[in-house]
Protein backbone atom coordinates (compact mmCIF):
# COMPACT_ATOMS: atom_id res chain seq x y z
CA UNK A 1 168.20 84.52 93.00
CA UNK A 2 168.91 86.22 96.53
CA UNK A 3 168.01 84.35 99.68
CA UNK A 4 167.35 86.46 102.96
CA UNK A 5 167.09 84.56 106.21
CA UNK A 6 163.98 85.24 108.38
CA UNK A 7 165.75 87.55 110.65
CA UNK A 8 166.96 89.50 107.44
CA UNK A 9 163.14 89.65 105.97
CA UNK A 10 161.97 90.67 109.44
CA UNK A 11 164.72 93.52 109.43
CA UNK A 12 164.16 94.48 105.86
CA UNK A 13 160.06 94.40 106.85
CA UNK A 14 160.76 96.89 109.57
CA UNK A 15 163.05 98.91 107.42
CA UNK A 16 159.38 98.75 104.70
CA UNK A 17 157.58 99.75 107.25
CA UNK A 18 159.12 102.57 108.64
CA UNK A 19 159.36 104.07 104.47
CA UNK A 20 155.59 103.71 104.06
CA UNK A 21 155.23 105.58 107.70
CA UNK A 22 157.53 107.89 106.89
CA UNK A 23 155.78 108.68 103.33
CA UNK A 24 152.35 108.24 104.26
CA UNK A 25 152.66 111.22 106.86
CA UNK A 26 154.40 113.07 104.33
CA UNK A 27 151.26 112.49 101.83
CA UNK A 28 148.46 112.55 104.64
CA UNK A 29 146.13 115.67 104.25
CA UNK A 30 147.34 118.82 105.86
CA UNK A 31 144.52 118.84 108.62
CA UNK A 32 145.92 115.01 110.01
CA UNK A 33 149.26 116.64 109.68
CA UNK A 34 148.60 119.07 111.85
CA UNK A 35 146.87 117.66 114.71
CA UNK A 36 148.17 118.49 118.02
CA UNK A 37 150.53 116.40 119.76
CA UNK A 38 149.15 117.62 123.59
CA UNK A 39 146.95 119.96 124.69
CA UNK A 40 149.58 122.82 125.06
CA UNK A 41 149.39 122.36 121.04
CA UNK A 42 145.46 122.76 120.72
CA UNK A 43 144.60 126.17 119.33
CA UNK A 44 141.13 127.28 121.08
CA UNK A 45 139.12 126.17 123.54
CA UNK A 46 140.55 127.98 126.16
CA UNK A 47 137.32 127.71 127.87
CA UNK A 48 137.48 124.03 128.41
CA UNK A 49 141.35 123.43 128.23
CA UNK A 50 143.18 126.28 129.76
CA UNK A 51 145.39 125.75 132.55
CA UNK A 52 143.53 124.51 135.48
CA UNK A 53 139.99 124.15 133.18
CA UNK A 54 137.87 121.37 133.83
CA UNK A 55 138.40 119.29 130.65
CA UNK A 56 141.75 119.73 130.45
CA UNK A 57 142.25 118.74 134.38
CA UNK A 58 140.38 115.60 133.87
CA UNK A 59 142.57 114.55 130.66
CA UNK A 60 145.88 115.61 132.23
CA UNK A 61 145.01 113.02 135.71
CA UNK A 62 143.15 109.97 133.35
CA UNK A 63 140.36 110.93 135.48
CA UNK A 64 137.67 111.20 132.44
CA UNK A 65 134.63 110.00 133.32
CA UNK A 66 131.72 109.49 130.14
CA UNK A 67 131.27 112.88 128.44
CA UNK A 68 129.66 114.42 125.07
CA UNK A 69 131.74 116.48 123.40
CA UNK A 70 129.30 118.71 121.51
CA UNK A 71 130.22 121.19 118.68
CA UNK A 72 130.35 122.18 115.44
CA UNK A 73 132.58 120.66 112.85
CA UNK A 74 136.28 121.42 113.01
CA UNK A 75 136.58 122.62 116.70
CA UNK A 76 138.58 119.58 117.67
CA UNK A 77 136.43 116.74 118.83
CA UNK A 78 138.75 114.13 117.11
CA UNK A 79 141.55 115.50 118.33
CA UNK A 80 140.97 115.74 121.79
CA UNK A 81 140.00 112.12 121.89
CA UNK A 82 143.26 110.94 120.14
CA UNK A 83 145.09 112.84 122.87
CA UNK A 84 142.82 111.40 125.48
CA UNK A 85 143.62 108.03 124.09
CA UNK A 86 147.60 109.02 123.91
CA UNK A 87 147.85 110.11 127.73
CA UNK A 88 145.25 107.49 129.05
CA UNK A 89 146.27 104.23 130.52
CA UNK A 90 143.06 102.46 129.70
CA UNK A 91 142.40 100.86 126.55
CA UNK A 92 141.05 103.23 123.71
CA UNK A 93 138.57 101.82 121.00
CA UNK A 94 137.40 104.24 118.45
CA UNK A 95 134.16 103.81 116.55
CA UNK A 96 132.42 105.61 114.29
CA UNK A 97 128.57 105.91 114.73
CA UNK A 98 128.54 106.01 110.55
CA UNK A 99 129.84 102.24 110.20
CA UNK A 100 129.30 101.15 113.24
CA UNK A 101 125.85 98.70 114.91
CA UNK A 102 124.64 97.35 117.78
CA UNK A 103 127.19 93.95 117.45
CA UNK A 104 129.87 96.83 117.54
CA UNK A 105 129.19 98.28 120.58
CA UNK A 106 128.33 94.47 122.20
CA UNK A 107 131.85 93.46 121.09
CA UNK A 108 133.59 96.56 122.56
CA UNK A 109 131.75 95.43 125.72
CA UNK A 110 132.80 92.16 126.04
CA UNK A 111 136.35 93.71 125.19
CA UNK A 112 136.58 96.36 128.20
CA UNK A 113 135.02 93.68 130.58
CA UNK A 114 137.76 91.09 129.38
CA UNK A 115 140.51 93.76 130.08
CA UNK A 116 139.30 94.65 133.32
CA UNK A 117 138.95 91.05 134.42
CA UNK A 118 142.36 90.02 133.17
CA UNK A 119 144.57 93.11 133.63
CA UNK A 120 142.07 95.42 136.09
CA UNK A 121 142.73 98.60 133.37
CA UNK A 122 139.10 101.06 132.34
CA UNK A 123 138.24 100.90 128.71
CA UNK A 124 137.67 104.26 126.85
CA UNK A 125 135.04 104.27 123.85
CA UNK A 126 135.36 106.90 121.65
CA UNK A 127 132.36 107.22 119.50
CA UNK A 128 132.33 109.72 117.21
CA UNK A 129 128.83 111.09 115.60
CA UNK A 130 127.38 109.63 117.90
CA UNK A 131 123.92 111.00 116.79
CA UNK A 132 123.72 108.63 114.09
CA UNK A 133 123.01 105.89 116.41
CA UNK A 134 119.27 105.05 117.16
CA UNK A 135 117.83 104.67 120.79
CA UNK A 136 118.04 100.99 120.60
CA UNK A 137 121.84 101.33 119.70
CA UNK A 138 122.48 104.07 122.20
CA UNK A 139 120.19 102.02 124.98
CA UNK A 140 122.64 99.07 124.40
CA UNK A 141 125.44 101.44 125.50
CA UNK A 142 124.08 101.86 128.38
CA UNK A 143 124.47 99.46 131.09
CA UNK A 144 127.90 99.47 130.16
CA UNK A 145 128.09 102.91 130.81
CA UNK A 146 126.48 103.18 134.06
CA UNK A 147 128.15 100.43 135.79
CA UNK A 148 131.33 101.39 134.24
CA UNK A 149 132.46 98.70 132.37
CA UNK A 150 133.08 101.54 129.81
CA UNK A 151 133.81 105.02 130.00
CA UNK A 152 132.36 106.79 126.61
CA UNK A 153 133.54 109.73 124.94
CA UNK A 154 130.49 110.70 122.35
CA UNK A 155 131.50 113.50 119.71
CA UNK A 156 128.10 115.07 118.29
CA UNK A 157 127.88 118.15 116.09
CA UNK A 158 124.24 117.68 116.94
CA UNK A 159 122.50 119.60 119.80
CA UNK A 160 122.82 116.01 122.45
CA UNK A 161 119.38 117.18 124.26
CA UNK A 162 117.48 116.25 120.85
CA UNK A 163 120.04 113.30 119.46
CA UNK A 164 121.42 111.38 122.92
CA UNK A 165 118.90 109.68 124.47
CA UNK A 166 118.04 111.36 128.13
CA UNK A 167 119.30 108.43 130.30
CA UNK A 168 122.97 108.32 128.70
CA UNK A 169 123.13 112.35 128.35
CA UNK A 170 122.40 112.26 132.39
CA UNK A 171 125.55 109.84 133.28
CA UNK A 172 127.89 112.09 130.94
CA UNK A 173 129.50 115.40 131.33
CA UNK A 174 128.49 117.51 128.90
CA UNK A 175 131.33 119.63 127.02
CA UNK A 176 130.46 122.41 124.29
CA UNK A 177 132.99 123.28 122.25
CA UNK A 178 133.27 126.69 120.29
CA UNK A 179 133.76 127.75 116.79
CA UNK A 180 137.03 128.95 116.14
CA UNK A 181 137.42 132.98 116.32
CA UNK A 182 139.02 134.78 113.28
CA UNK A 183 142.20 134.59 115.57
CA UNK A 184 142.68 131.06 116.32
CA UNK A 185 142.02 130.62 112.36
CA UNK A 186 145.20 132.70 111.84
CA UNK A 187 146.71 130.97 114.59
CA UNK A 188 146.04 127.61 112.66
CA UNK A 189 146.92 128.96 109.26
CA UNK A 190 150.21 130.25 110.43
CA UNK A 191 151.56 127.39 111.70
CA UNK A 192 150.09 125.37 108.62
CA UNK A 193 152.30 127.58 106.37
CA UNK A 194 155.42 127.13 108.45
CA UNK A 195 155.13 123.41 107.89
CA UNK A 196 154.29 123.80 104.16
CA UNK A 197 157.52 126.21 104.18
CA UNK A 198 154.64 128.84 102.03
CA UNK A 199 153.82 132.55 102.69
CA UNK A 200 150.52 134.08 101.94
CA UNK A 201 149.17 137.70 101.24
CA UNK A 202 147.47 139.18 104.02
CA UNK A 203 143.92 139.74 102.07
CA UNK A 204 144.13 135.88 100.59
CA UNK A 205 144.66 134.70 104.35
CA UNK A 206 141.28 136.79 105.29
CA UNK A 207 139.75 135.15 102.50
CA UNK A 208 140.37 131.66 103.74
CA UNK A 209 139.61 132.82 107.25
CA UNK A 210 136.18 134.47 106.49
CA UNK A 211 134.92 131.68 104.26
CA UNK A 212 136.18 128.98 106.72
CA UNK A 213 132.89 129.53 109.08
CA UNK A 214 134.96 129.08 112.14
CA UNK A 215 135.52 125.66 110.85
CA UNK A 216 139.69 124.68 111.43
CA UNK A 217 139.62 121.49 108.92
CA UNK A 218 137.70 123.40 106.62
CA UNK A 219 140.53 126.43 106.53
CA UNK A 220 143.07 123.83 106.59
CA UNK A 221 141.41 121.77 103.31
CA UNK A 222 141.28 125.26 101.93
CA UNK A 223 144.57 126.49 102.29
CA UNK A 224 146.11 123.27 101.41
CA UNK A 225 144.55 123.56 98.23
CA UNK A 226 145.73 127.09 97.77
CA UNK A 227 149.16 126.10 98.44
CA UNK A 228 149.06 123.59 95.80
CA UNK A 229 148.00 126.20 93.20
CA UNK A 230 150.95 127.75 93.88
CA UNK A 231 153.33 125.00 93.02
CA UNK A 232 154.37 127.19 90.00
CA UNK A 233 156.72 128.73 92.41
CA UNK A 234 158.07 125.82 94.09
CA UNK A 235 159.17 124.26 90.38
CA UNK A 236 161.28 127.55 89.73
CA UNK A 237 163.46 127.05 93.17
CA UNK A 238 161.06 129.73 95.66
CA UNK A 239 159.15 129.39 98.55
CA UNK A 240 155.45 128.66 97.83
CA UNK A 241 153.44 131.83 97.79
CA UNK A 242 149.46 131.99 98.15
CA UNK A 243 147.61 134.69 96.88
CA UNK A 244 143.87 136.27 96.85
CA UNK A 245 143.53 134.53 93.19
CA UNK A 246 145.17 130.96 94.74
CA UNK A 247 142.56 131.58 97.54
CA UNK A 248 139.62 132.21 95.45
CA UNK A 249 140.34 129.71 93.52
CA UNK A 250 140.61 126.77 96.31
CA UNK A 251 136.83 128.08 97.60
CA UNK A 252 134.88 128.60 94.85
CA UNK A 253 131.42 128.47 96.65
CA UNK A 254 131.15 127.69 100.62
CA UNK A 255 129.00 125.27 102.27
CA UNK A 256 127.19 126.40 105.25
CA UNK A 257 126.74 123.94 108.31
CA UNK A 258 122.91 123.42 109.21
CA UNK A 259 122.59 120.70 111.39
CA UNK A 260 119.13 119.72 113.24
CA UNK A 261 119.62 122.08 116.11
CA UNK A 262 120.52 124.49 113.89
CA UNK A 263 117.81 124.40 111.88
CA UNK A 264 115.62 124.73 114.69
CA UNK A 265 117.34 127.85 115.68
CA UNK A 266 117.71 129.30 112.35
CA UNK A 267 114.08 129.04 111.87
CA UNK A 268 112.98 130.37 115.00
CA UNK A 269 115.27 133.31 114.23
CA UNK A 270 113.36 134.13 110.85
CA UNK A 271 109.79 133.52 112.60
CA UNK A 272 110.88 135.90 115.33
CA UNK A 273 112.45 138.66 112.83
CA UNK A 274 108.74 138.82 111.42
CA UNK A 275 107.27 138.68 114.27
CA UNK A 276 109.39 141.82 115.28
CA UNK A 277 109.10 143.64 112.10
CA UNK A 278 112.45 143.39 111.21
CA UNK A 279 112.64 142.77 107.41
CA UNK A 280 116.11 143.16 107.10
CA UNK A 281 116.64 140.41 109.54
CA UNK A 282 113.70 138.08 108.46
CA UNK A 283 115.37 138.55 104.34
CA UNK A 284 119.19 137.48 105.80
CA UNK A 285 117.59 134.37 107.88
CA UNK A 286 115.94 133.22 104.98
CA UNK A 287 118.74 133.78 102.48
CA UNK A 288 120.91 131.56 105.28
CA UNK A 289 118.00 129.21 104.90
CA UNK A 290 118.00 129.00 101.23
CA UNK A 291 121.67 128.48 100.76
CA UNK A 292 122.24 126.19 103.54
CA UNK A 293 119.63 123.87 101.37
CA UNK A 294 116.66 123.75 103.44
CA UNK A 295 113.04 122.79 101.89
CA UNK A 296 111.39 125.64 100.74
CA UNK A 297 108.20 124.17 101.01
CA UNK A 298 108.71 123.91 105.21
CA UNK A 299 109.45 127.89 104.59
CA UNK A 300 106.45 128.99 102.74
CA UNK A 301 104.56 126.33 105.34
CA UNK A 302 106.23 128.74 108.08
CA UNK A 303 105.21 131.69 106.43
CA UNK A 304 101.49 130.64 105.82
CA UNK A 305 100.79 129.48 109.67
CA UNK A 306 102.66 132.92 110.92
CA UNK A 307 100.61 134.85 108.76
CA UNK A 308 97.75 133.90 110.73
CA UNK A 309 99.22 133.29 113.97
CA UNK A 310 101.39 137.11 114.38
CA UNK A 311 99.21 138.68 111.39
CA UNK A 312 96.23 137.97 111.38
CA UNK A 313 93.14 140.53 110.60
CA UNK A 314 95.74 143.25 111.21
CA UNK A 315 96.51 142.41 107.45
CA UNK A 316 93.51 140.12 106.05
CA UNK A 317 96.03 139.87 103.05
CA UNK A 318 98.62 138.47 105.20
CA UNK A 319 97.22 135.22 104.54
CA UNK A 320 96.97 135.79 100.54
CA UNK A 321 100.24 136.75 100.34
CA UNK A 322 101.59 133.85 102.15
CA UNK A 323 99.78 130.92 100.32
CA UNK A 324 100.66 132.58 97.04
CA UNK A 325 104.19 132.44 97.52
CA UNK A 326 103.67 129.02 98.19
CA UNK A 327 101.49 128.32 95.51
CA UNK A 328 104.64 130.18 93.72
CA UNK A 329 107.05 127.55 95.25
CA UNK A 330 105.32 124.62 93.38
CA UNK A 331 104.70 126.34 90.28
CA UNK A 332 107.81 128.25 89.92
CA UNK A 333 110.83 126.14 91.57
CA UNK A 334 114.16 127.45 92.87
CA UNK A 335 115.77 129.10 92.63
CA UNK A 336 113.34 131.73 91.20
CA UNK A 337 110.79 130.73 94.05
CA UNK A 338 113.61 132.82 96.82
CA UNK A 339 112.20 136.15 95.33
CA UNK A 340 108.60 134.52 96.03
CA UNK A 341 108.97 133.57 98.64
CA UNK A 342 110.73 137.25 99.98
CA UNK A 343 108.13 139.09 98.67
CA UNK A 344 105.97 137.23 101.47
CA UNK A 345 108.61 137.85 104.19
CA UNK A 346 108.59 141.38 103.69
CA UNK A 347 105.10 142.09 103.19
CA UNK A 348 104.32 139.57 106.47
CA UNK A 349 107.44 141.58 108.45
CA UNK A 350 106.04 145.08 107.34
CA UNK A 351 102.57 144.16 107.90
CA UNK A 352 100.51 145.27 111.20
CA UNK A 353 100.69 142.62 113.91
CA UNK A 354 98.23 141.06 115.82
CA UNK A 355 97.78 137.65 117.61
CA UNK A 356 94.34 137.90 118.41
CA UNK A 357 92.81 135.16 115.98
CA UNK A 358 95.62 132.97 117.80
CA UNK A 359 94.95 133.86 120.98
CA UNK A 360 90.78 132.91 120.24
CA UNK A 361 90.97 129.79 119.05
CA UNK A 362 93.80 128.78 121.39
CA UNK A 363 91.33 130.13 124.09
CA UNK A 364 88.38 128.23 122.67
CA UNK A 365 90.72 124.94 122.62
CA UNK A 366 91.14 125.52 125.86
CA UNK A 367 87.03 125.77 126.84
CA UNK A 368 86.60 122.77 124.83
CA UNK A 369 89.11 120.42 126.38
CA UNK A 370 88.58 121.48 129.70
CA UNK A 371 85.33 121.95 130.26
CA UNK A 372 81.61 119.38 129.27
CA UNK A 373 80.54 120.14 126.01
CA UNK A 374 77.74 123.15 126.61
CA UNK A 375 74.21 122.16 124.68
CA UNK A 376 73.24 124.12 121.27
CA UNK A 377 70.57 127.12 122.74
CA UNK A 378 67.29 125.99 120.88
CA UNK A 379 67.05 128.74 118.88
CA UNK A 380 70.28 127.58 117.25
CA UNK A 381 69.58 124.30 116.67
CA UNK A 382 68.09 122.70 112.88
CA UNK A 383 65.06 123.48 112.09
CA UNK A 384 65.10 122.16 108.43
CA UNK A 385 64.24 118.25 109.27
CA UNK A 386 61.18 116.77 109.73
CA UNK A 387 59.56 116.95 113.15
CA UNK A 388 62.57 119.54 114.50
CA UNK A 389 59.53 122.66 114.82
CA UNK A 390 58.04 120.05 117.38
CA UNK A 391 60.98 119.73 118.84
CA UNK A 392 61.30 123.94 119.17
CA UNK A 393 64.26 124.29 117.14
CA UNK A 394 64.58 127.31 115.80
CA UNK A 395 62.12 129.12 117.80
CA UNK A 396 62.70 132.92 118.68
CA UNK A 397 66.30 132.87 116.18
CA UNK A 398 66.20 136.42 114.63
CA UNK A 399 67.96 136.09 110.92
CA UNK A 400 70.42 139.02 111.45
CA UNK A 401 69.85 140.15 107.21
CA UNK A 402 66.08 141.11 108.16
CA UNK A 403 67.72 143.59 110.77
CA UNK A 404 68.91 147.43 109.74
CA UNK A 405 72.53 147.30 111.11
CA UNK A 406 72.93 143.77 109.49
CA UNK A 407 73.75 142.60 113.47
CA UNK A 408 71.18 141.48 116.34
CA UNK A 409 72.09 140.76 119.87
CA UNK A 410 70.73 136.89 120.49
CA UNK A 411 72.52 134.31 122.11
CA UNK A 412 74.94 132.03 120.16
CA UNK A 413 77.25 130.72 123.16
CA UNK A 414 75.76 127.70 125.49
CA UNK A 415 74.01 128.81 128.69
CA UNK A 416 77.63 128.30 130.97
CA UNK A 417 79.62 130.56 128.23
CA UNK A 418 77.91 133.80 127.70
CA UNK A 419 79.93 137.02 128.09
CA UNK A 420 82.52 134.81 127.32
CA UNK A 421 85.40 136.77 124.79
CA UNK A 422 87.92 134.81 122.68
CA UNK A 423 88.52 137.24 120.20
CA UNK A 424 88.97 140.75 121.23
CA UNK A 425 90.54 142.79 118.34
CA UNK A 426 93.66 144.55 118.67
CA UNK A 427 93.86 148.39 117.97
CA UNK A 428 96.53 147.35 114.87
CA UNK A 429 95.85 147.88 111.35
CA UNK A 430 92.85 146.68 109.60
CA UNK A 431 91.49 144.87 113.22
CA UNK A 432 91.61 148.46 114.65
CA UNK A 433 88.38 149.06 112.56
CA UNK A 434 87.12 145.87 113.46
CA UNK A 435 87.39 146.73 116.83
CA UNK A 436 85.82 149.97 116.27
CA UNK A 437 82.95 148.09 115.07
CA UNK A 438 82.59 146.11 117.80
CA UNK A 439 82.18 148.75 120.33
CA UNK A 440 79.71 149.79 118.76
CA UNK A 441 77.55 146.98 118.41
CA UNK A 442 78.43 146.39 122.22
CA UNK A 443 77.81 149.94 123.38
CA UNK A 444 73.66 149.50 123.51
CA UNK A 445 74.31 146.17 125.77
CA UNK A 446 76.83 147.43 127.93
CA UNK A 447 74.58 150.54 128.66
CA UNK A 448 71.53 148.52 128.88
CA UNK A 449 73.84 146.93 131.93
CA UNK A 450 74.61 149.59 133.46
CA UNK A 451 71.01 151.09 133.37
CA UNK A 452 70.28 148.00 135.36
């Protein structure tokens, strides 16, 4: 049996060490193989770490204060905080909001106020998806934060004004970053394929570029894949080469990114495209609805409130239309129900606009809620109960069948709201004959008026 002396094992565990190192970078995926060493290495975001940019500025003198880094996935949020945490000389503790609770964040507390009692050095907590966290987790952040026990670096592919709670978004810098351009996705690719010693064909490469979304982990997952498709040619003794089929074949189908804010902006998008009359615009918002996975009963919800709200009696079938296609939705299913519910987005885009009904019963809201409640006129009041004739209810109403035109003018407003209007119809569609009509019925009062 062989004996090794401690100092031997201890050698021979350094040697094991280094080998499992050494072969786990070799194995690691190609996106954590190609994360930047230093900033000069980051590709995009010149905006925010060009020479003499704020971010960068702040990184390259360890004078970071707390900041949100804020943008979609694969722009470089982990990266920048591993170089942070390389060129720092305060402690770094990452966390991830995922795994992470509220004894977490306590225990990374009483860890930066150790070191800075003990060894006066700042603590640096990264914590990435940092909308995951609840107010009570983010509130225990921040006392920390504000007396600066801490200094927190929040990564959030979340729009921070509807997931950071306001207090802790008003002691931290704010810094979007930006989907990667076509460009900087070559940029990344190329230097990907000079480490994987592999070529590609220029319309594969486009491929991986378009369907990457502007996403650089995403193009790098992508093209990794690809590369190992062609592995044919590395066993016969040739470079590695990617083509259109490798490429196709590595993204069969792509997943679109709809986070919360983004859902919020795609859907005022498609409510604004109707609105507008835009059909071609309203069809490709909801098709980026559909596939991103979004509840198609919240869309034929949106569709049935706008066809009342931007419709209206423009179209009286607006309205039809719209709770059809959701009747559709529950009978039907996706993802049959997307031609449902398009029929209703054209025929509500197309349609005559008018806000009018809106605008009346926001306008009556309004009379309600700011003004006392105005008593029935008499003549409105019941008349069918016992002892209500006494009373005078009813007296002097004229039933408006018994009358030629089908119309009479008698008060129906209280005493303080006559000559009040909240509906006046727009000239628009079907409401442009409603309109017509009421002129007319108005024309023998408003004459009468001016007589007196």
């Amino acid at each position: 049996m062989e004996h090794r002396s401690v100092g031997q094992t201890g050698v021979v565990s350094d040697l094991f060490s280094a080998a499992m190192s050494e072969r786990l970078a070799r194995t690691a995926p190609l996106a954590s193989r190609m994360r930047p060493q230093s900033l000069d290495e980051v590709v995009g975001q010149a905006h925010l770490l060009g020479p003499g940019k704020p971010l960068r500025r702040l990184i390259e003198t360890d004078r970071l204060s707390s900041v949100i880094l804020w943008g979609p996935p694969g722009t470089g949020k982990t990266t920048l905080a591993s170089l942070v945490a390389s060129t720092s000389a305060k402690r770094f503790i990452p966390m991830s909001a995922v795994t992470a609770g509220v004894k977490d964040v306590r225990e990374a507390v009483e860890t930066a106020r150790d070191e800075h009692r003990m060894n006066q050095r700042g603590t640096i907590l990264f914590l990435d998806e940092i909308h995951r966290f609840n107010r009570a987790q983010q509130d225990a952040l921040l006392p920390s934060v504000e007396d600066g026990t801490l200094v927190l670096i929040g990564a959030t592919t979340e729009n921070p004004s509807f997931s950071v709670n306001g207090p802790l978004l008003s002691r931290s810098t704010l810094f979007r970053l930006r989907s990667h351009t076509p460009e900087s996705l070559q940029e990344l690719a190329v230097r990907a394929l000079r480490e994987e010693t592999a070529t590609i064909d220029d319309d594969a490469l486009a491929h991986l570029v378009n369907l990457a979304d502007g996403d650089g982990r995403s193009l790098l997952t992508a093209l990794e894949v690809a590369i190992a498709l062609a592995d044919d040619a590395e066993r016969a003794g040739l470079v590695r080469h990617v083509t259109k089929d490798d490429a196709e074949a590595a993204v069969d189908a792509r997943v679109l990114r709809y986070g919360d804010d983004e859902h919020y902006d795609i859907v005022s998008a498609f409510i604004k495209s109707i609105r507008g009359s835009d059909a071609d615009a309203a069809l490709y918002w909801l098709a980026r609805m559909l596939t991103a996975g979004e509840d198609v009963n919240f869309i034929a919800r949106r569709l049935c409130i706008l066809a009342s709200e931007d419709v209206g009696l423009a179209d009286p079938m607006a309205i039809v239309v719209a709770e059809a296609a959701a009747r559709c939705v529950q009978h039907v299913g996706m993802p049959e129900a997307q031609l449902n519910l398009a029929q209703a987005t054209v025929h509500l885009a197309t349609a005559p606009k008018s806000n009018r009904v809106a605008l009346g019963i926001w306008g009556a809201m309004g009379e309600v809620r700011d003004r006392s409640a105005g008593a029935v006129p008499i003549h409105l009041r019941d008349s069918h109960y016992a002892g209500a004739k006494k009373l005078g209810h009813g007296k002097g109403y004229e039933y408006p069948h018994d009358a030629v035109a089908g119309w009479v003018d008698q008060q129906y407003l209280p005493d303080d709201l006559v000559g009040r209007r909240f509906y006046e119809p727009s000239p628009h569609g079907h409401e442009g004959r409603i309109k017509a009509r009421f002129e007319a019925s108005r024309a023998p009062d408003q004459a009468a008026r001016g007589e007196s």
